[in-house]
N, C-alpha and C. Protein backbone atom coordinates (compact mmCIF):
# COMPACT_ATOMS: atom_id res chain seq x y z
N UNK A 1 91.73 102.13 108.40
CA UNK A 1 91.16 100.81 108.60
C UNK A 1 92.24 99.93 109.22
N UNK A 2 91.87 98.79 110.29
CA UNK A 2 93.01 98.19 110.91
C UNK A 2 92.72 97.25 110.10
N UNK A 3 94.09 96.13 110.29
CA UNK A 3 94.29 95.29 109.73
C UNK A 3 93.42 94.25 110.13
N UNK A 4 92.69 94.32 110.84
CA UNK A 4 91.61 93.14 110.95
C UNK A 4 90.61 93.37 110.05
N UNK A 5 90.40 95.04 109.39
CA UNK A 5 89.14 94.56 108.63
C UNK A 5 89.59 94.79 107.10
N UNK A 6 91.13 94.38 106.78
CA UNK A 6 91.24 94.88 105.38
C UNK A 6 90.48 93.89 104.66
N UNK A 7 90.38 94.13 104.01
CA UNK A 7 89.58 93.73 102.80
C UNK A 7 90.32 92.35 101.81
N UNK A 8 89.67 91.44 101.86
CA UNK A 8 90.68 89.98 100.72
C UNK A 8 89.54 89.67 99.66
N UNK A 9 90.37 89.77 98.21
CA UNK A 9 89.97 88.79 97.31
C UNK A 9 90.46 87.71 97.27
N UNK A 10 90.43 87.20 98.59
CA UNK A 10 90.82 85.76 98.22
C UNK A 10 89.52 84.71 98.07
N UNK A 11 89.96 83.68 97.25
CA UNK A 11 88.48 82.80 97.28
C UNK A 11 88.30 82.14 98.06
N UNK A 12 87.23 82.22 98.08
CA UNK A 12 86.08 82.08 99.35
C UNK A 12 85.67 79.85 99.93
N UNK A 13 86.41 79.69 98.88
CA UNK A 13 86.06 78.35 98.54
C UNK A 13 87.77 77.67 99.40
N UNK A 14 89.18 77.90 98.43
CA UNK A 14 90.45 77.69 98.18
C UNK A 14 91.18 78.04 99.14
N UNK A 15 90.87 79.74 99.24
CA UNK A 15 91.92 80.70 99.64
C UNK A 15 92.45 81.53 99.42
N UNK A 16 92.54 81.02 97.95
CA UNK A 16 93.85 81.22 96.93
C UNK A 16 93.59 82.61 96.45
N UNK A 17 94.33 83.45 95.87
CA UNK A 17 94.30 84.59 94.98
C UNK A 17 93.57 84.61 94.20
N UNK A 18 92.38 85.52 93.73
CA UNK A 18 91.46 85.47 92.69
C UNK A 18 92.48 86.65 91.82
N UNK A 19 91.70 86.29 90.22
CA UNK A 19 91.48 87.18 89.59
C UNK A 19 90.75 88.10 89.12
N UNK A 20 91.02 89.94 89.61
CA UNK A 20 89.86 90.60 89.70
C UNK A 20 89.66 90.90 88.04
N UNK A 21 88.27 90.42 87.93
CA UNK A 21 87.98 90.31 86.48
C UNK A 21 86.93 91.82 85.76
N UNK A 22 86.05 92.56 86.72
CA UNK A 22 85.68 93.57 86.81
C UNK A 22 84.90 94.26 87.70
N UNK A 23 85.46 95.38 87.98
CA UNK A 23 85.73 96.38 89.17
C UNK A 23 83.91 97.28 89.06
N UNK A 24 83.16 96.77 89.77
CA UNK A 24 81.65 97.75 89.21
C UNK A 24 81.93 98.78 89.66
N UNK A 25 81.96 99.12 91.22
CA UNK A 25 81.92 100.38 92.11
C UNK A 25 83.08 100.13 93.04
N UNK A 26 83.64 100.76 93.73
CA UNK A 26 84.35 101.17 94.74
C UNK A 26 84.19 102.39 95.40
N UNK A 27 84.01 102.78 97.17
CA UNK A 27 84.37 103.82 97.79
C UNK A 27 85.13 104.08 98.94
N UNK A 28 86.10 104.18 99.10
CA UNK A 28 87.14 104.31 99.89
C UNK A 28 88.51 103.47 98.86
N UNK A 29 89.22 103.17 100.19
CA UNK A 29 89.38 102.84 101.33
C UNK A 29 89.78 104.27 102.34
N UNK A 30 88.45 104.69 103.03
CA UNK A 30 88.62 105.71 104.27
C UNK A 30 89.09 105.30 105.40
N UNK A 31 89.49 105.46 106.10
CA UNK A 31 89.65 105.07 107.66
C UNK A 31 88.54 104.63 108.35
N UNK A 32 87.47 104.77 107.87
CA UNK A 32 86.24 104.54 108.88
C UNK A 32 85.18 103.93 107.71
N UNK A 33 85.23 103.42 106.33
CA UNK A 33 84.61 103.38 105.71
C UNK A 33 84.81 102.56 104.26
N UNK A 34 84.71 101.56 103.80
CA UNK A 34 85.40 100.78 102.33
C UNK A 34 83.83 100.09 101.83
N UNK A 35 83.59 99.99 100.82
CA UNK A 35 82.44 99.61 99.95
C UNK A 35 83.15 99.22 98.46
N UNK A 36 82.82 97.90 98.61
CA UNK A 36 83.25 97.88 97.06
C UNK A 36 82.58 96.91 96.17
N UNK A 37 82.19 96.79 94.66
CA UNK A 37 81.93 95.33 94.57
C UNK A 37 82.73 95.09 93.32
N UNK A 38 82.71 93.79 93.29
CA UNK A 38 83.73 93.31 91.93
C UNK A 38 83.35 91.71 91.95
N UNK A 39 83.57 91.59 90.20
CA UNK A 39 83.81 90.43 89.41
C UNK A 39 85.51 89.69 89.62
N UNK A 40 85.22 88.46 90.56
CA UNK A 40 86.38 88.21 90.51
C UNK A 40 86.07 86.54 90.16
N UNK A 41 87.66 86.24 89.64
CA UNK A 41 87.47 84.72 89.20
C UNK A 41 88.51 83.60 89.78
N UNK A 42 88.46 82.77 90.54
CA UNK A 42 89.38 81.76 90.37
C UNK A 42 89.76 80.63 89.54
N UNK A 43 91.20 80.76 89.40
CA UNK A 43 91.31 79.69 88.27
C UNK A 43 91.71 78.34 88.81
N UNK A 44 92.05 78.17 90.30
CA UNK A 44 92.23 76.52 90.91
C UNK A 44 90.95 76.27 91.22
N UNK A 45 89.55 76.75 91.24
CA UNK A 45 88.35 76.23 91.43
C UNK A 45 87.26 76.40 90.45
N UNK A 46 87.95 76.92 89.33
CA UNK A 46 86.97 77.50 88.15
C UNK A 46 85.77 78.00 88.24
N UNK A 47 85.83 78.96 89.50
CA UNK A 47 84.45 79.33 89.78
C UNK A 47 84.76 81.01 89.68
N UNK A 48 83.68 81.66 89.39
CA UNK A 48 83.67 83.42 89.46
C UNK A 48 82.52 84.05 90.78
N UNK A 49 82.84 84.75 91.14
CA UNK A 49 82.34 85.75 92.46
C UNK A 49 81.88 86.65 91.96
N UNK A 50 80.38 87.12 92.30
CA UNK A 50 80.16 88.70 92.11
C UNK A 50 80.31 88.95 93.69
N UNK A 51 81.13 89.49 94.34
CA UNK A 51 81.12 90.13 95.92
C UNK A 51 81.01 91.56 95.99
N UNK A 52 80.11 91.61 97.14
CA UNK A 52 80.20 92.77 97.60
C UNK A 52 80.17 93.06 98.71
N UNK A 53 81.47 94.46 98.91
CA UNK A 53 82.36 94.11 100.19
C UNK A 53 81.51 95.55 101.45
N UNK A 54 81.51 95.77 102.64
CA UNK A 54 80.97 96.81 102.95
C UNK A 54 81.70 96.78 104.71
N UNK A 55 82.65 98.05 104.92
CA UNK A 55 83.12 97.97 105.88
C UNK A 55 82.66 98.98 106.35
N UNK A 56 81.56 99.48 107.63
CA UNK A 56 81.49 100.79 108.36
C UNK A 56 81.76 100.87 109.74
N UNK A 57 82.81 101.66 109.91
CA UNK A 57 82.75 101.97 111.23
C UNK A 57 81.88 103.09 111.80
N UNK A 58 81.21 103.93 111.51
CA UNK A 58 79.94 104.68 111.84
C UNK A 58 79.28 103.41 112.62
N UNK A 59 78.73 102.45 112.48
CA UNK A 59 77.45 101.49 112.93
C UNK A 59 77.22 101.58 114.20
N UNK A 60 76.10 102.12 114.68
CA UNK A 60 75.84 101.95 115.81
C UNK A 60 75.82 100.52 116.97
N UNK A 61 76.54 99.64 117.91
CA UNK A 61 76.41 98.98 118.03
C UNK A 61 74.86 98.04 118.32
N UNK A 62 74.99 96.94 117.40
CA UNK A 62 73.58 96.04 117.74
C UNK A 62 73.10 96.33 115.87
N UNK A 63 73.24 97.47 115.69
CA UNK A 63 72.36 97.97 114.24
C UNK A 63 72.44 96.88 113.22
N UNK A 64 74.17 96.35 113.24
CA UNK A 64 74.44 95.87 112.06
C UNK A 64 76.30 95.53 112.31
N UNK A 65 76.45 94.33 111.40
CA UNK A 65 77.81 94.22 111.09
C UNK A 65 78.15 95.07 111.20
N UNK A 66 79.50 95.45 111.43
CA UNK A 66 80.87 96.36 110.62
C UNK A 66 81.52 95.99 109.78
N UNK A 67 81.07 94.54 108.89
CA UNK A 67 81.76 94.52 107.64
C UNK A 67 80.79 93.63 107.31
N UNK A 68 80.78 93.40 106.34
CA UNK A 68 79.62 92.81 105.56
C UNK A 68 79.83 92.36 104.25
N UNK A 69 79.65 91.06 103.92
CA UNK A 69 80.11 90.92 102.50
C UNK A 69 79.15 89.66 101.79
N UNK A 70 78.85 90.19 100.57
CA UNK A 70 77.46 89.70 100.10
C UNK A 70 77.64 88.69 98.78
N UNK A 71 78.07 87.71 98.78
CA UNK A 71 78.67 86.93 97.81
C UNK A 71 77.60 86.01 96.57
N UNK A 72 77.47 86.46 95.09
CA UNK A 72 77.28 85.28 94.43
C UNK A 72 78.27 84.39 93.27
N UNK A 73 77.78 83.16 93.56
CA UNK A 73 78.66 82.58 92.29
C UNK A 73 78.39 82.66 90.97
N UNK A 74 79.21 83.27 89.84
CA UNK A 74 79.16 83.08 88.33
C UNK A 74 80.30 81.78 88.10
N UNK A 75 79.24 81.16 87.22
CA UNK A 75 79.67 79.95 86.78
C UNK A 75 80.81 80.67 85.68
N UNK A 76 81.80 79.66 85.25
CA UNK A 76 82.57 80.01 84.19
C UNK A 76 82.54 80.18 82.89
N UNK A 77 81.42 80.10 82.30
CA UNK A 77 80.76 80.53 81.18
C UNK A 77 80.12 82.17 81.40
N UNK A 78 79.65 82.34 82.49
CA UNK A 78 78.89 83.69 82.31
C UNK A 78 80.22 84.90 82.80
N UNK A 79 81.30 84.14 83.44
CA UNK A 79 82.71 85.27 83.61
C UNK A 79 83.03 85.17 82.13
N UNK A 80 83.03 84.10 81.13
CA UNK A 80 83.60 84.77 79.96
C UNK A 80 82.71 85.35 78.98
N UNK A 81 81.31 85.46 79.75
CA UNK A 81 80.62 86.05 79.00
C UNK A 81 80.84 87.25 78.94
N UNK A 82 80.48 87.79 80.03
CA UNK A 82 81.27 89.07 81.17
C UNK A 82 82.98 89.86 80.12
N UNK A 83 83.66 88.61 80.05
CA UNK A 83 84.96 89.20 79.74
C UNK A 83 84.77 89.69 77.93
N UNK A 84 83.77 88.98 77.32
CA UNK A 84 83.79 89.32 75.75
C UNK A 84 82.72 90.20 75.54
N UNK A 85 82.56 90.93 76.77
CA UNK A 85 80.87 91.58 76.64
C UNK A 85 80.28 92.91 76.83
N UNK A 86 81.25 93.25 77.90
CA UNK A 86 81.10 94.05 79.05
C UNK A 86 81.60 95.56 78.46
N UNK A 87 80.60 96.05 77.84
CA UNK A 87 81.31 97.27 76.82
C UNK A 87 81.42 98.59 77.69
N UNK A 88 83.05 98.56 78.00
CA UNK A 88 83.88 99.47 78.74
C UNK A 88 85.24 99.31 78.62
N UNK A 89 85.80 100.25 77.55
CA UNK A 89 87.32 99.36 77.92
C UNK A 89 87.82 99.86 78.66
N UNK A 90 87.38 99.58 80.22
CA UNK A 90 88.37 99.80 81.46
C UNK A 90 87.71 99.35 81.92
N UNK A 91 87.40 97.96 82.59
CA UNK A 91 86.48 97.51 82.75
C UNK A 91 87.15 97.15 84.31
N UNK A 92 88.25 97.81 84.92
CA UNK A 92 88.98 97.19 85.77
C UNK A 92 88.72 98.72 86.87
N UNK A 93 88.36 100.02 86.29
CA UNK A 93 88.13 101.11 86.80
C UNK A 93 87.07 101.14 87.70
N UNK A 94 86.62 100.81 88.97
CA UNK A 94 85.78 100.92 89.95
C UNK A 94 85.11 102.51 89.49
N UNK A 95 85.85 103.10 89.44
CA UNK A 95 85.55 104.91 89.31
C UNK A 95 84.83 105.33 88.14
N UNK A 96 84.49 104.56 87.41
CA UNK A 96 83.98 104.68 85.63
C UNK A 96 83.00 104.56 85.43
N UNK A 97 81.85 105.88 84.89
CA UNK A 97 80.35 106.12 85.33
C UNK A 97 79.92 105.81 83.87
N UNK A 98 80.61 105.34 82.85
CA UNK A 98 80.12 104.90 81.57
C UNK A 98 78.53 104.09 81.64
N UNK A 99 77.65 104.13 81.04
CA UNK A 99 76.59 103.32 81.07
C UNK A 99 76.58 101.71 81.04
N UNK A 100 77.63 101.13 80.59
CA UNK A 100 78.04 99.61 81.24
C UNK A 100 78.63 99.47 82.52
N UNK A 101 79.46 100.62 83.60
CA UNK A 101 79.47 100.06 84.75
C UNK A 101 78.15 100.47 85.47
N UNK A 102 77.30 101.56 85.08
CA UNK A 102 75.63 101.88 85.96
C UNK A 102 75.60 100.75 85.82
N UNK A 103 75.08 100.41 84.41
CA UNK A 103 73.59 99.19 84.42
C UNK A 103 74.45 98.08 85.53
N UNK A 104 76.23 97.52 85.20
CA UNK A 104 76.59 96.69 85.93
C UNK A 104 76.12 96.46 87.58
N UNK A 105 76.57 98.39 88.00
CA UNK A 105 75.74 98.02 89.64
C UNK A 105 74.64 98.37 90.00
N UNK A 106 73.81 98.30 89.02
CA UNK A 106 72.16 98.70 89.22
C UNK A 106 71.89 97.23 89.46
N UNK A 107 72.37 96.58 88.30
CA UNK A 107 71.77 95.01 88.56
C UNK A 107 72.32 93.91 89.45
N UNK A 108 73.55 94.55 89.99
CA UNK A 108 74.06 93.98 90.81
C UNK A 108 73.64 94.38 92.14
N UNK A 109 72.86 95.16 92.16
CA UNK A 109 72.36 95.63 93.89
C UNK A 109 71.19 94.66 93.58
N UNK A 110 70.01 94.27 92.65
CA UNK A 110 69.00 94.24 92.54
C UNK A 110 69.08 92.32 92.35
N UNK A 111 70.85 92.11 92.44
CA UNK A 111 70.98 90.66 92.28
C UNK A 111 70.92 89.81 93.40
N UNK A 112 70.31 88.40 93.56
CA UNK A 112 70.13 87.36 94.33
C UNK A 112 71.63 87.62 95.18
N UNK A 113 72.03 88.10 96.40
CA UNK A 113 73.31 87.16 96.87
C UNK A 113 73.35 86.93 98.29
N UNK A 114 74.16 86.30 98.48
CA UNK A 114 73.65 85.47 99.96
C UNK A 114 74.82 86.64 100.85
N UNK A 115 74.60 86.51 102.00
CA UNK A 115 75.44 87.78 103.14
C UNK A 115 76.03 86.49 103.61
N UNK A 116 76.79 86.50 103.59
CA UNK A 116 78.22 85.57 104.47
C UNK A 116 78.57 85.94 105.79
N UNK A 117 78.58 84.38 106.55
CA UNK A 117 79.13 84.71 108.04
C UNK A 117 79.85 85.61 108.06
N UNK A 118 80.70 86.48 109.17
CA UNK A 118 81.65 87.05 109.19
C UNK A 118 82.58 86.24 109.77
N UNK A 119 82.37 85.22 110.77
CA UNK A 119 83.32 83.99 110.67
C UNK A 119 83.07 83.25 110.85
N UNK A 120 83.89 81.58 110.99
CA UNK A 120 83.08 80.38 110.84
C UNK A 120 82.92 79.98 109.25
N UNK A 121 83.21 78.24 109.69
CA UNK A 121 83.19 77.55 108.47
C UNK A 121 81.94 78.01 107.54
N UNK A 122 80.90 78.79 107.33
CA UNK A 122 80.36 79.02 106.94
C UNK A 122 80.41 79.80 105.43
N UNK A 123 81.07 80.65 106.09
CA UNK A 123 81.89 81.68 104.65
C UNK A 123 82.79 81.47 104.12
N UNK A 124 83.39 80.00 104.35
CA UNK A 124 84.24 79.44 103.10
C UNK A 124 83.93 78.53 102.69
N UNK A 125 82.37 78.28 102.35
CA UNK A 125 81.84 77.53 102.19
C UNK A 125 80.51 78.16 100.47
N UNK A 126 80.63 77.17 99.35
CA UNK A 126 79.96 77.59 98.52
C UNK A 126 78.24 77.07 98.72
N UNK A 127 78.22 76.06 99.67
CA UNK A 127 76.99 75.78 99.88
C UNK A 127 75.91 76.58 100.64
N UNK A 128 75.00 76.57 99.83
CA UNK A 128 74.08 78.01 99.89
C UNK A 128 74.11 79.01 99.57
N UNK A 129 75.13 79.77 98.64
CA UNK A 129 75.39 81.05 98.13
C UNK A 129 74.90 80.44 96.68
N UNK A 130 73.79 81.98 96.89
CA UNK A 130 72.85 82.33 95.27
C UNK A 130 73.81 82.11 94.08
N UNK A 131 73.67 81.72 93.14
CA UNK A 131 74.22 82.05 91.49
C UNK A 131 73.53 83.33 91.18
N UNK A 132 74.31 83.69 90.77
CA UNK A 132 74.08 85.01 89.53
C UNK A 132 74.36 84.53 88.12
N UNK A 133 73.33 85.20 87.51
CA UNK A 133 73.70 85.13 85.87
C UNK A 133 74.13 86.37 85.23
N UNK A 134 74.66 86.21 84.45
CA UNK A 134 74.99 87.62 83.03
C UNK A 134 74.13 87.08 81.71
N UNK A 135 73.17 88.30 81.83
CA UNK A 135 72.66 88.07 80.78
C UNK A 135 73.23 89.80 79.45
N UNK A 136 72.75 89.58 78.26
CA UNK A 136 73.28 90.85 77.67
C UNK A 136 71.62 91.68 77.55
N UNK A 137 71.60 92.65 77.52
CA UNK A 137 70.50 93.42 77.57
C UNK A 137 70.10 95.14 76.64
N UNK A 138 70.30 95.19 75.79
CA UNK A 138 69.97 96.56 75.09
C UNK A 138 72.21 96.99 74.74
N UNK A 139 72.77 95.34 74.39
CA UNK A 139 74.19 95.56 74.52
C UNK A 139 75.21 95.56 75.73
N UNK A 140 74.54 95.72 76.88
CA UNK A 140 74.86 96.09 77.84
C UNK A 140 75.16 94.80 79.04
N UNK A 141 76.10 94.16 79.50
CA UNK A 141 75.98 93.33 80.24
C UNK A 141 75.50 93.53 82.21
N UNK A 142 74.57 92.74 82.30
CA UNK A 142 73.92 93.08 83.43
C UNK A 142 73.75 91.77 84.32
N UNK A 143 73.44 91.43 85.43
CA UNK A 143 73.56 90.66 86.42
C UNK A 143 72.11 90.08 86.80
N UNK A 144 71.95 89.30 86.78
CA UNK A 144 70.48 88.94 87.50
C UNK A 144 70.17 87.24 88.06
């Protein structure tokens, strides 16, 4: 992957360095290929991110982006819901097929989030990007 399409948790709002708070899925980073999504939080804007990141170079031109990234906001109550909840203790392991990270990216594919410019004041911008909630469900923390 070149350096134009690495991949930033930075916030989307600031700039600044987030904190990645939990890791649902990851695949790559391939040369031609990165997918990832994660719970991340900032603490100079007190806001939390569910993002999800999607870089392909396969794409036929016209089809679609080559990177793609699908952003909602968790308010700061439902990240610490998330952090006292989320029954996995590795909750930072992208790679971890335990039944709290499934349900995590089952409900996170199936969650409200808005697709962000790829550039332009637009995508550092919180206006118009969906909220997500965490609700708990059969123990299990899930996204909706």
């Amino acid at each position: 992957m070149s350096r134009w399409h690495e991949p930033s948790d930075n916030c989307l709002i600031c700039h600044g360095e987030q904190e990645l708070v939990i890791g649902v899925r990851e695949r790559g980073p391939y040369e031609r290929m990165h997918d990832y999504t994660r719970v991340l939080f900032c603490a100079a804007c007190d806001i939390g991110e569910l993002r999800s990141f999607s870089y392909d170079d396969f794409v036929v031109f016209g089809e679609e982006d080559e990177i793609m990234v699908w952003s909602g906001i968790l308010v700061t109550a439902d990240v610490d819901r998330l952090r006292a909840v989320f029954a996995c203790p590795a909750p930072l392991d992208h790679d971890c097929k335990c039944a709290q990270h499934i349900r995590a990216y089952d409900t996170n594919v199936r969650a409200g989030k808005t697709l962000l410019a790829e550039y332009g004041p637009a995508r550092h911008s919180p206006d118009g990007r969906a909220t997500v909630t965490v609700r708990v469900t059969d123990g299990l923390a899930e996204f909706c």
